[in-house]
C-alpha atoms as a PDB file:
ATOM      1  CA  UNK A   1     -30.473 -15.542  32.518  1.00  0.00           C
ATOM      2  CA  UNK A   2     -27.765 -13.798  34.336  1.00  0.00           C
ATOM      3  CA  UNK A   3     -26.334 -10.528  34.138  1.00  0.00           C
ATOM      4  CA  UNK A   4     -22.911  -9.293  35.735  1.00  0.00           C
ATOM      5  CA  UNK A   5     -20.620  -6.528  35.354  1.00  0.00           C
ATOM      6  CA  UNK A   6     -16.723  -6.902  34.529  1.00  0.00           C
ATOM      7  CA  UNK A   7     -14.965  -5.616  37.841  1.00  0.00           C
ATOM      8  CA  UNK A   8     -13.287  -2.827  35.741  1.00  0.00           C
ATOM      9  CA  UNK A   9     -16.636  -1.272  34.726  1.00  0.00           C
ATOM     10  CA  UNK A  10     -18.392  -0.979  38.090  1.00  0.00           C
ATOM     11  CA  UNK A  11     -19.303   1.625  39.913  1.00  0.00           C
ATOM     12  CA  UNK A  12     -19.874   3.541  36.525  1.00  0.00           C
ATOM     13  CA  UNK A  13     -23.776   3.144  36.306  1.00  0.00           C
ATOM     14  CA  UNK A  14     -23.884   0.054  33.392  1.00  0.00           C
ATOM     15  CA  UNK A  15     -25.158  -2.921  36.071  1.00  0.00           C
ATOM     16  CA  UNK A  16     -28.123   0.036  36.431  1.00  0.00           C
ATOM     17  CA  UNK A  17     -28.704   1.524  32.940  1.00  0.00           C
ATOM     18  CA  UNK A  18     -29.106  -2.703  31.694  1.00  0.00           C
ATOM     19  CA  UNK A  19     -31.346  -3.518  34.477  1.00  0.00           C
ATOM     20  CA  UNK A  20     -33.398   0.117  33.743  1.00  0.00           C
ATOM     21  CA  UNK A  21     -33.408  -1.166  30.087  1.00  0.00           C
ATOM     22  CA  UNK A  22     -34.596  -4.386  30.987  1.00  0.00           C
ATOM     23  CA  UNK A  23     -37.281  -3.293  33.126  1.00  0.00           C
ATOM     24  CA  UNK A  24     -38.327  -0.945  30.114  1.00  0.00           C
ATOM     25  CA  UNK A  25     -38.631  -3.822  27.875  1.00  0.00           C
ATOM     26  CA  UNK A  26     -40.475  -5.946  30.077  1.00  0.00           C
ATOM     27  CA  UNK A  27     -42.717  -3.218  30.646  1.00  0.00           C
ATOM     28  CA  UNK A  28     -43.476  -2.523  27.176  1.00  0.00           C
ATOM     29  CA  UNK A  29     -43.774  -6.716  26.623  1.00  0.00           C
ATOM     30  CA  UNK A  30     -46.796  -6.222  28.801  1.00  0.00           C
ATOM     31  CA  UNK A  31     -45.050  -8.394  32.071  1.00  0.00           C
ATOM     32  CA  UNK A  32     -46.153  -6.735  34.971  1.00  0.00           C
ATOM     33  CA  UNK A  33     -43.688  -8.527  37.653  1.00  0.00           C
ATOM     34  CA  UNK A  34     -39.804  -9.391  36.816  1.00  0.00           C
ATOM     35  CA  UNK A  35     -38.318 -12.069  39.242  1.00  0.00           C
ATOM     36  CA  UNK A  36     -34.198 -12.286  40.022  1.00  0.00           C
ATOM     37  CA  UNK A  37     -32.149 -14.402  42.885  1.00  0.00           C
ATOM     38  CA  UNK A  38     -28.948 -12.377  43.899  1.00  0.00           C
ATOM     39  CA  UNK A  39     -26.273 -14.086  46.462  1.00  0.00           C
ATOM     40  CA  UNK A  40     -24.884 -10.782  47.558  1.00  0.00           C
ATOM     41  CA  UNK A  41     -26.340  -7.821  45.855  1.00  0.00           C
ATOM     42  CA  UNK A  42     -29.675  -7.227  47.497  1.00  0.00           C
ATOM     43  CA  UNK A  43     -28.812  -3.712  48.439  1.00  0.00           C
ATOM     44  CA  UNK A  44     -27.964  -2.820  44.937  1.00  0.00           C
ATOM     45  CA  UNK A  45     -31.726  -4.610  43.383  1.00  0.00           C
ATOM     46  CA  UNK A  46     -33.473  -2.760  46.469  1.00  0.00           C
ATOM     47  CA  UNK A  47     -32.249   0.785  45.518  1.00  0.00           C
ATOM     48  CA  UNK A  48     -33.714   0.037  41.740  1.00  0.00           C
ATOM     49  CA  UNK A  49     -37.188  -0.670  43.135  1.00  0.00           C
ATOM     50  CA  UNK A  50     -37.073  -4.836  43.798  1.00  0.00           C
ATOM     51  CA  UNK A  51     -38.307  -6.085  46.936  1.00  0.00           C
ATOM     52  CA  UNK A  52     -37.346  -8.953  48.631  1.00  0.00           C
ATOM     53  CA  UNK A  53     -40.158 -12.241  48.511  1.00  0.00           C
ATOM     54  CA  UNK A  54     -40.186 -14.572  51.438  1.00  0.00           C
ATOM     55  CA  UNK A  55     -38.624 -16.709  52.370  1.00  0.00           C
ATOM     56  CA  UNK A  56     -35.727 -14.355  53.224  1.00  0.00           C
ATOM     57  CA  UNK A  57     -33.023 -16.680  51.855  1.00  0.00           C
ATOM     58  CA  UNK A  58     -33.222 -20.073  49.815  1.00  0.00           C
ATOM     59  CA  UNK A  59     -31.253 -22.764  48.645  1.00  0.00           C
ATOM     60  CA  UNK A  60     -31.005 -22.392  44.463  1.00  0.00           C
ATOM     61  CA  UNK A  61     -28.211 -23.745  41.984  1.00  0.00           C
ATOM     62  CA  UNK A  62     -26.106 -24.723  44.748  1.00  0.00           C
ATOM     63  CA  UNK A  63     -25.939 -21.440  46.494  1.00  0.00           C
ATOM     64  CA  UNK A  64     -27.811 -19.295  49.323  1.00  0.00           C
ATOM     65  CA  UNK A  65     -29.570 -16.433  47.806  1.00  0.00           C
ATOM     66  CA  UNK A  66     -32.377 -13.747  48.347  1.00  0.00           C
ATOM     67  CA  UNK A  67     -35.456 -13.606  45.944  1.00  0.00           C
ATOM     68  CA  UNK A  68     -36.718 -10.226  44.647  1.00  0.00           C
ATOM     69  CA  UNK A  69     -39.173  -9.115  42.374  1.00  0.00           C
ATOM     70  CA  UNK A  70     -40.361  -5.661  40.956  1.00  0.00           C
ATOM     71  CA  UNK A  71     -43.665  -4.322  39.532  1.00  0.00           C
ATOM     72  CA  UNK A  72     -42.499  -2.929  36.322  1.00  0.00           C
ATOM     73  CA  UNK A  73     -45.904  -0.713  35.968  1.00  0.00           C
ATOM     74  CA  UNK A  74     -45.517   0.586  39.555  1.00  0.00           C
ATOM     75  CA  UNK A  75     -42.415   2.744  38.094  1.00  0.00           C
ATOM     76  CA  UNK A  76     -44.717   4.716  35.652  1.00  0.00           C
ATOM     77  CA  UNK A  77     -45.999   7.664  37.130  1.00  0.00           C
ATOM     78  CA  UNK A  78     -49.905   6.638  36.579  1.00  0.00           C
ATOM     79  CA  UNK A  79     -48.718   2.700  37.622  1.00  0.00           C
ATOM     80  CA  UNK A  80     -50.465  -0.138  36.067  1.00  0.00           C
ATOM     81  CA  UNK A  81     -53.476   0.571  35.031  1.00  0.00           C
ATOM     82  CA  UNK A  82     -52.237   2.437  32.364  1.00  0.00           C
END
C-alpha cells in the first residue's frame, strides 16, 4: 500500500527501479491501469509515465493529494494489444 524511500538512499535510482518492478509485475498480472495518490511527488510519478486524473487535488486519509494512474501496456513498445 505505500512505498517510500529512507532519506539516505534517495536520489540513487531505488524509489524508480521498485516502481519499474512494480509496473512489470502488474503488467505481467494482466492489470492494464495501476492507480497511486502522492501529497508531494507528482513530478517524480509524471517522469515514470503516470498522469494525473481529475480532480487535480482531493481530500484522502486526512491529507491533500494528487491522483495518478499509468497504462502499464502503453510502456511496451507494441502497447496493449499485445
Amino acid at each position: 500500500a505505500d512505498c517510500l524511500t529512507l532519506p539516505e538512499a534517495r536520489g540513487r535510482g531505488v524509489a524508480t527501479l521498485l516502481l519499474r518492478s512494480l509496473l512489470a509485475a502488474a503488467d505481467r498480472l494482466g492489470r492494464q491501469q495501476v492507480y497511486l495518490w502522492t501529497e508531494r511527488e507528482e513530478a517524480f510519478f509524471t517522469k515514470l509515465g503516470f498522469r494525473r486524473l481529475e480532480p487535480e487535488r482531493v481530500e484522502y486519509a486526512g491529507a491533500i493529494v494528487t491522483l495518478m494512474v499509468i497504462d502499464t501496456c502503453a510502456r511496451r513498445t507494441n502497447g496493449c494489444d499485445a
